[in-house]
N, C-alpha and C. Protein backbone atom coordinates (compact mmCIF):
# COMPACT_ATOMS: atom_id res chain seq x y z
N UNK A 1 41.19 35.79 198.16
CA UNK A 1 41.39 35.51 199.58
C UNK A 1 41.77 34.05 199.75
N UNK A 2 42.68 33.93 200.23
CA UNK A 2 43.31 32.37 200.69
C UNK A 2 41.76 31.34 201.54
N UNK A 3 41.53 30.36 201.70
CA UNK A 3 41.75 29.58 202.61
C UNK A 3 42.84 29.06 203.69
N UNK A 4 42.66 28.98 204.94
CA UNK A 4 43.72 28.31 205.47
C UNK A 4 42.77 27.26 206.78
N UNK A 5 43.35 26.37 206.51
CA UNK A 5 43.20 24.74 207.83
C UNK A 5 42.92 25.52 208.96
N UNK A 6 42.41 25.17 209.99
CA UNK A 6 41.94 25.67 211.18
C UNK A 6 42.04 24.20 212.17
N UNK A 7 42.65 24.24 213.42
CA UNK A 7 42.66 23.06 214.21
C UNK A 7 40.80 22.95 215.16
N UNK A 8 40.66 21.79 214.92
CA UNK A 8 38.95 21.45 214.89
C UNK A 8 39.04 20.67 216.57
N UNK A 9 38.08 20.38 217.06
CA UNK A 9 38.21 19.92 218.74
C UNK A 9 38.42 18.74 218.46
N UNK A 10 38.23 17.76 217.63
CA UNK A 10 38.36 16.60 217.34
C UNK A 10 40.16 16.75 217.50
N UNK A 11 40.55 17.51 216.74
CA UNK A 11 42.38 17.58 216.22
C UNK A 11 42.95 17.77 217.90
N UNK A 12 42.29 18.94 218.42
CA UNK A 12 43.35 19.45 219.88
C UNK A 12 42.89 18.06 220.81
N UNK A 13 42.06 17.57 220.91
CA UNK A 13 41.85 16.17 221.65
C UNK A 13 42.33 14.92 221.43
N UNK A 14 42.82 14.69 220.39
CA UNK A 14 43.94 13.82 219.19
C UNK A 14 44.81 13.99 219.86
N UNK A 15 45.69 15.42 219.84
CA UNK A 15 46.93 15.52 220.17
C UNK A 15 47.10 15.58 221.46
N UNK A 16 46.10 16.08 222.31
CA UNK A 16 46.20 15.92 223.63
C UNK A 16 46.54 14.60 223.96
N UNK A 17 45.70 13.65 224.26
CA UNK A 17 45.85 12.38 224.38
C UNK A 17 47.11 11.89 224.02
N UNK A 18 47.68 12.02 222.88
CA UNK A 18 48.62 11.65 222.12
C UNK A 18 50.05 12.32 223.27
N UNK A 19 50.23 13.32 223.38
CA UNK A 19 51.29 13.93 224.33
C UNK A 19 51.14 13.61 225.41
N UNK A 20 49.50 13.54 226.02
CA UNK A 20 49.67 12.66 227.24
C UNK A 20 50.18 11.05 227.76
N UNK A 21 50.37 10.57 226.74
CA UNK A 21 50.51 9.06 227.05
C UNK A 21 51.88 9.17 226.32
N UNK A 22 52.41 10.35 225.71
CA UNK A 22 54.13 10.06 225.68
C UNK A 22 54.31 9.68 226.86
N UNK A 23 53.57 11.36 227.78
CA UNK A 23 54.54 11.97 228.64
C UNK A 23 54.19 10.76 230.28
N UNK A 24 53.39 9.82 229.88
CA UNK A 24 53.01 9.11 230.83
C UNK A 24 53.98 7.42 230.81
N UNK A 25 54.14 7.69 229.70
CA UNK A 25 54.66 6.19 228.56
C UNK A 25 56.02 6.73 229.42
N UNK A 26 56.90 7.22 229.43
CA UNK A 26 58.39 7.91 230.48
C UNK A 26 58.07 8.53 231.61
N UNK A 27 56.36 8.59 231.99
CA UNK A 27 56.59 8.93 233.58
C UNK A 27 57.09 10.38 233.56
N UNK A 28 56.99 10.97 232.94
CA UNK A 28 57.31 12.49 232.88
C UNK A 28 55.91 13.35 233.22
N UNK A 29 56.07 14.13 234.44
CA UNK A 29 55.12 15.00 235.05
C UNK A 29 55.33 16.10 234.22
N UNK A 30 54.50 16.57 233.60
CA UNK A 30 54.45 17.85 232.33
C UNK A 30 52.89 18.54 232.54
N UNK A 31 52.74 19.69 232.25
CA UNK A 31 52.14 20.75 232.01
C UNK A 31 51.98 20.64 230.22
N UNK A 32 50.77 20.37 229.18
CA UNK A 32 50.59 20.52 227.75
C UNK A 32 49.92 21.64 227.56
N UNK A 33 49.96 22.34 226.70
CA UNK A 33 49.30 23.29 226.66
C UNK A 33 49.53 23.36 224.80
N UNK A 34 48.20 23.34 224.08
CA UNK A 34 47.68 23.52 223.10
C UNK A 34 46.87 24.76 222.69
N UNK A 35 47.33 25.47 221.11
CA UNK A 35 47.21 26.98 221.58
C UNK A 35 46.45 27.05 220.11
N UNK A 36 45.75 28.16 219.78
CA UNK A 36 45.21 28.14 218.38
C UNK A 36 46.29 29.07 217.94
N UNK A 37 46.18 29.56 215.89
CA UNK A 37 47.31 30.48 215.80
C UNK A 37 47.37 31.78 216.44
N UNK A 38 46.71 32.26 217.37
CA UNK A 38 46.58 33.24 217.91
C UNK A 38 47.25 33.34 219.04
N UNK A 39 47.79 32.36 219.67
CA UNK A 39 48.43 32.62 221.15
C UNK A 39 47.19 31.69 222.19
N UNK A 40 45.54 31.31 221.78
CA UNK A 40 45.17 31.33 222.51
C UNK A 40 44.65 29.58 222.90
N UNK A 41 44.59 29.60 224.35
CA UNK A 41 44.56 28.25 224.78
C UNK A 41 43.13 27.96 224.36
N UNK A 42 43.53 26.37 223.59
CA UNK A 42 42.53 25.84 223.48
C UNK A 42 42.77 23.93 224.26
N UNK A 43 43.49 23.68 224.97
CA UNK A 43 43.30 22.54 225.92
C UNK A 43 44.66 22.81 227.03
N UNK A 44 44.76 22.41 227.74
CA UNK A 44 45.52 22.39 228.89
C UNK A 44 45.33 21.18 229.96
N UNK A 45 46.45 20.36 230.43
CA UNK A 45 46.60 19.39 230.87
C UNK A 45 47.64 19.35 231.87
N UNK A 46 47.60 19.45 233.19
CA UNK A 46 48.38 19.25 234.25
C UNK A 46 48.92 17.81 234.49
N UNK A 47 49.41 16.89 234.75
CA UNK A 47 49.24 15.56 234.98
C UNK A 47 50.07 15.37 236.16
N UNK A 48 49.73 14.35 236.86
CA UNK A 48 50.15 14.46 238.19
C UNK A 48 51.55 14.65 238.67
N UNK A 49 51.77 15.30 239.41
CA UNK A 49 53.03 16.12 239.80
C UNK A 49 53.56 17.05 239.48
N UNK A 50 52.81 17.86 238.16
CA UNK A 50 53.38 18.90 237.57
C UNK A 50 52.93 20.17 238.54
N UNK A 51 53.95 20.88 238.58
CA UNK A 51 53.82 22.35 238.92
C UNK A 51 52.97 23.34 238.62
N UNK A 52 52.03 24.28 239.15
CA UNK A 52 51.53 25.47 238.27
C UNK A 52 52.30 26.32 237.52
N UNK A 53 53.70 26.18 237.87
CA UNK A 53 54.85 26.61 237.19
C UNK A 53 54.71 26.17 235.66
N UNK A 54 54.66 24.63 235.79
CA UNK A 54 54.90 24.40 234.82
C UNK A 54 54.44 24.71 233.61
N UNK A 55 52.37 24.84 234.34
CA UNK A 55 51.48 25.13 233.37
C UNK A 55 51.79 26.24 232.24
N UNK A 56 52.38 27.47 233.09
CA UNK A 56 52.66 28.96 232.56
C UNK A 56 53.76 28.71 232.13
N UNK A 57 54.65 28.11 231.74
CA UNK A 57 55.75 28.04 231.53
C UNK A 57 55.65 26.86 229.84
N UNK A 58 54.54 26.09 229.63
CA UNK A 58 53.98 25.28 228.82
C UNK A 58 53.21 26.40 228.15
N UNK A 59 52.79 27.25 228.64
CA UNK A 59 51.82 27.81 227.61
C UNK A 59 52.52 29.06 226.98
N UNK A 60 53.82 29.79 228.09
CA UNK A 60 54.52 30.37 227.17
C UNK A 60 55.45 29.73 226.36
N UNK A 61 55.87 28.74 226.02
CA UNK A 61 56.61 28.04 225.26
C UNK A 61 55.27 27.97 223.65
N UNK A 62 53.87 27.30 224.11
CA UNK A 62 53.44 27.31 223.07
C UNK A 62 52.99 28.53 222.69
N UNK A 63 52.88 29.98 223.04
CA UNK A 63 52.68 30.90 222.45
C UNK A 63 53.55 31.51 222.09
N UNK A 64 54.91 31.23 222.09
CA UNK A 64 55.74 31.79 221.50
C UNK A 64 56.39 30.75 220.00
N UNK A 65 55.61 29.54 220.04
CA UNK A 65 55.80 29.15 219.05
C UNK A 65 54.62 29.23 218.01
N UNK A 66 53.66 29.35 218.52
CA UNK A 66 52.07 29.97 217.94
C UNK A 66 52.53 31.22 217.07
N UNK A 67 52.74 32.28 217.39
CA UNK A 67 52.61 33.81 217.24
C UNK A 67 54.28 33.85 216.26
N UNK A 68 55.40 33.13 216.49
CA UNK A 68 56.41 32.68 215.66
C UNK A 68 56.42 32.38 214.60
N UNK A 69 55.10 31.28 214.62
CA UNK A 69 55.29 30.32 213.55
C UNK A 69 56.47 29.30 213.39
N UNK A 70 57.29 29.38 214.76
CA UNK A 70 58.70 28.87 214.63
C UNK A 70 58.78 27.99 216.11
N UNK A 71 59.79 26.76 215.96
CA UNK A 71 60.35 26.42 217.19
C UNK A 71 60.57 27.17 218.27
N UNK A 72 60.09 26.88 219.30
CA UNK A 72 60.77 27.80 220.35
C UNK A 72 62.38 27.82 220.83
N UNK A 73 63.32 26.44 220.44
CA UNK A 73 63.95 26.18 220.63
C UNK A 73 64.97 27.16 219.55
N UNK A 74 64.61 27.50 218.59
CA UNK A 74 65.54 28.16 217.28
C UNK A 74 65.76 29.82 218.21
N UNK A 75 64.60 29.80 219.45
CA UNK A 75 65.11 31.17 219.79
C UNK A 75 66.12 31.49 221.19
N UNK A 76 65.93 30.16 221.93
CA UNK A 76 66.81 29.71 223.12
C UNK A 76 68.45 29.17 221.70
N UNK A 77 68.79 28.71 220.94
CA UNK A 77 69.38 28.48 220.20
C UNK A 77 70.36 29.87 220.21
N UNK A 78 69.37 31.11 219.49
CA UNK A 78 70.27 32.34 219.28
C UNK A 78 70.81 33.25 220.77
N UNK A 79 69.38 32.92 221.50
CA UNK A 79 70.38 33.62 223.33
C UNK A 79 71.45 32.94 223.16
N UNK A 80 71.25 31.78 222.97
CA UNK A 80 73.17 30.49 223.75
C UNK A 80 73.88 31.15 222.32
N UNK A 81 73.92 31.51 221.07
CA UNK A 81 74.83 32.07 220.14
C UNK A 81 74.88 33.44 220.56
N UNK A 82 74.80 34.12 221.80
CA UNK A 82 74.80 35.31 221.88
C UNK A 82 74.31 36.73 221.44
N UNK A 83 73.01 36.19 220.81
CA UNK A 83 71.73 37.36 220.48
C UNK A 83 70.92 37.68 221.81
N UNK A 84 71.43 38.11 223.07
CA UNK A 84 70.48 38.37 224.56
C UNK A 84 69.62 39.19 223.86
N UNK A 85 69.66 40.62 222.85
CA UNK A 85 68.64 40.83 222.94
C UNK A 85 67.23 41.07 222.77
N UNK A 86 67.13 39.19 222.23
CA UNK A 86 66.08 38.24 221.84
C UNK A 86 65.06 38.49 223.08
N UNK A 87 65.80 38.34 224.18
CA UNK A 87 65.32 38.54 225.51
C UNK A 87 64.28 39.86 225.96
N UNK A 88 64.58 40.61 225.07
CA UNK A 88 63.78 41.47 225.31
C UNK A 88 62.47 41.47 224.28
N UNK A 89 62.21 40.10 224.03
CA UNK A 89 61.34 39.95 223.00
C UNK A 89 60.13 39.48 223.84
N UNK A 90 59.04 39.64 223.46
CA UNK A 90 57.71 38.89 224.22
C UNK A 90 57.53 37.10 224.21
N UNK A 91 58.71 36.39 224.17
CA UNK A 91 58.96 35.19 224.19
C UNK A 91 59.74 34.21 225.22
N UNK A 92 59.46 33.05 225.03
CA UNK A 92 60.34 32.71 226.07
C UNK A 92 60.96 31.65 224.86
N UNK A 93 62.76 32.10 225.37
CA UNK A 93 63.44 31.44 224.23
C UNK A 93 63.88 29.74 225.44
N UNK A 94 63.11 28.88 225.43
CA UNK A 94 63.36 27.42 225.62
C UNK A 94 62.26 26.43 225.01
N UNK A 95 63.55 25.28 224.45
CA UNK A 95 62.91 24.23 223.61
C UNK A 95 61.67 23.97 224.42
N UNK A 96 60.63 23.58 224.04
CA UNK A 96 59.54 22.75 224.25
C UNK A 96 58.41 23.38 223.86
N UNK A 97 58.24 24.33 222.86
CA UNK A 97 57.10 24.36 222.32
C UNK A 97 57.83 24.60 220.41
N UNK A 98 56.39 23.69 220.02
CA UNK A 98 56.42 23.53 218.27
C UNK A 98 55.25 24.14 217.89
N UNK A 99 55.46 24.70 216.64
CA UNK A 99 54.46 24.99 215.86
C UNK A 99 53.60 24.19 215.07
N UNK A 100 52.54 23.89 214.84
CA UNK A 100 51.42 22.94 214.04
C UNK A 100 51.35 23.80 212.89
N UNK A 101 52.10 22.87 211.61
CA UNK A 101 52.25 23.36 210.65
C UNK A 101 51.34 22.39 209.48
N UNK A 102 50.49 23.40 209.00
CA UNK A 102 49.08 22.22 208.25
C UNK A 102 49.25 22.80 206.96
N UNK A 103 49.61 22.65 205.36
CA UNK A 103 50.11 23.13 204.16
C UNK A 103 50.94 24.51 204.19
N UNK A 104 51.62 24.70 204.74
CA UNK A 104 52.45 25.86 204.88
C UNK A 104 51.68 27.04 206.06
N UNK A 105 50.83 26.76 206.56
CA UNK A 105 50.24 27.64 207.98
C UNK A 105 50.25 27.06 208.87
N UNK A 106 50.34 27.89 209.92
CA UNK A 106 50.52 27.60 210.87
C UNK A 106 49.51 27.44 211.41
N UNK A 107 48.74 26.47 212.09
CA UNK A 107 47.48 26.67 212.88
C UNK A 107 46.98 26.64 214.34
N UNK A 108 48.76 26.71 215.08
CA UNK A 108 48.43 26.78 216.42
C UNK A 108 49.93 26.06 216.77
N UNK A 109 49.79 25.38 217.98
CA UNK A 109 51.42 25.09 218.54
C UNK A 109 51.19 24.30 219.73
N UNK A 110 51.97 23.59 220.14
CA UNK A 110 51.72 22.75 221.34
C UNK A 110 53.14 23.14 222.21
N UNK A 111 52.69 23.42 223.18
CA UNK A 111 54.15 24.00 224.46
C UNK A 111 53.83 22.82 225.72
N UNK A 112 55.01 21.98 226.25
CA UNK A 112 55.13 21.14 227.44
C UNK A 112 56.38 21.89 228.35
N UNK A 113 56.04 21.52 229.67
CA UNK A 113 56.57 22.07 230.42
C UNK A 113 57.03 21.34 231.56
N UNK A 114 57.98 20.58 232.42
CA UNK A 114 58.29 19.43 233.37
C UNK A 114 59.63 19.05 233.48
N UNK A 115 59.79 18.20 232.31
CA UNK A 115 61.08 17.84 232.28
C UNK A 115 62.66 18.64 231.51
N UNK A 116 63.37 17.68 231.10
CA UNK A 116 64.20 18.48 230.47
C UNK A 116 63.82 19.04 228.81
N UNK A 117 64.42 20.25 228.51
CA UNK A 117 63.56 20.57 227.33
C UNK A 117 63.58 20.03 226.41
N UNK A 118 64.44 18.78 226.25
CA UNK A 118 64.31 17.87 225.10
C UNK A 118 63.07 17.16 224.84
N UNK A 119 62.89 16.27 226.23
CA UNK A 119 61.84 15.75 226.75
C UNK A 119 60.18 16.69 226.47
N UNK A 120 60.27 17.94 227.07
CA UNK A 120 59.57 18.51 226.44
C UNK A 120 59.02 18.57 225.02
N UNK A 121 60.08 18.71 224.57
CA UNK A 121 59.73 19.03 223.03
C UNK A 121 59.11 17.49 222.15
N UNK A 122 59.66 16.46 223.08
CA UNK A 122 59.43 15.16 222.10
C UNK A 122 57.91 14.97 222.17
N UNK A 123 57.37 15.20 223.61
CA UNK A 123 55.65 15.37 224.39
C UNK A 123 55.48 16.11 223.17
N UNK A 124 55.46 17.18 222.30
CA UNK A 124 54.62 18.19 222.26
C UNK A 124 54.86 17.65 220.78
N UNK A 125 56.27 17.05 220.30
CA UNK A 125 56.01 16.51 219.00
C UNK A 125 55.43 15.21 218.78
N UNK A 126 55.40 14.29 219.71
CA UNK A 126 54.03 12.98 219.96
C UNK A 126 53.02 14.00 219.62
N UNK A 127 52.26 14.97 220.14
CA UNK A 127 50.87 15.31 220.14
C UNK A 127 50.98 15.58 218.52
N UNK A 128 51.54 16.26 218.46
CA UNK A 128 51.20 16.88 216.85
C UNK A 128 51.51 15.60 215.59
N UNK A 129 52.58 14.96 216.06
CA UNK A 129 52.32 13.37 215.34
C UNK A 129 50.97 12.59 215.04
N UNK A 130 50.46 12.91 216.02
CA UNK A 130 49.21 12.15 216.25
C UNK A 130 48.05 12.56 214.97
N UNK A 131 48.37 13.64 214.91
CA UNK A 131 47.37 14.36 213.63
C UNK A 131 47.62 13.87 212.17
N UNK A 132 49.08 13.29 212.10
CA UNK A 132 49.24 12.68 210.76
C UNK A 132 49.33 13.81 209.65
N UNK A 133 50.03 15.11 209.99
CA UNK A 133 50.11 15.60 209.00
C UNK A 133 51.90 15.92 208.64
């Protein structure tokens, strides 16, 4: 039976912080949402001006990069190359959620939600920077 890394409260509070003061460092109103490998929320962060939109829209980005194991952006990538029917997949294909990748597993994913999805994605790769792996 394998071992595999598990993200610890110390780690999702690391990266929180860490995505929050990108997304504050550019003044970007974002929705974070930090997910274990399961799809399931383990921190969530509104910051001022963000939408409830945004929240759900942050957390499906990180559960579709959770449950992937993959960029969310590699699947908004194949809709714009003309695979629509990706769309009928339980995902939402736009950049801004990454997968937390700890020796080849995946252990969860960070999804932002606010700005443009570049912007997004840089928030959610600050947080996971922050862990140093």
């Amino acid at each position: 039976m394998k071992n595999k890394p598990s993200l610890m409260l110390a780690d999702v509070k690391k990266m929180q912080a860490a995505a929050e003061a990108e997304a504050i460092k550019n003044k970007w109103a974002v929705a974070i949402a930090i997910l274990d490998d399961g799809g399931h929320p383990l921190a969530i962060s509104r910051l001022d001006g963000a939408t409830p939109l945004n929240v759900e829209v942050a957390l499906a980005k990180a559960r579709t990069s959770a449950l992937s194991q993959r960029s969310s952006k590699m699947f908004e990538d194949r809709v714009a190359a003309g695979r629509i029917s990706m769309l009928n997949m339980p995902l939402l294909p736009l950049q801004g959620g990454l997968p937390i990748m700890v020796q080849g597993d995946c252990v969860g994913s960070v999804g932002v939600s606010g700005v443009q999805s570049h912007e997004d994605e840089q928030v959610a790769k600050a947080g996971i920077d922050a862990l140093g792996i």
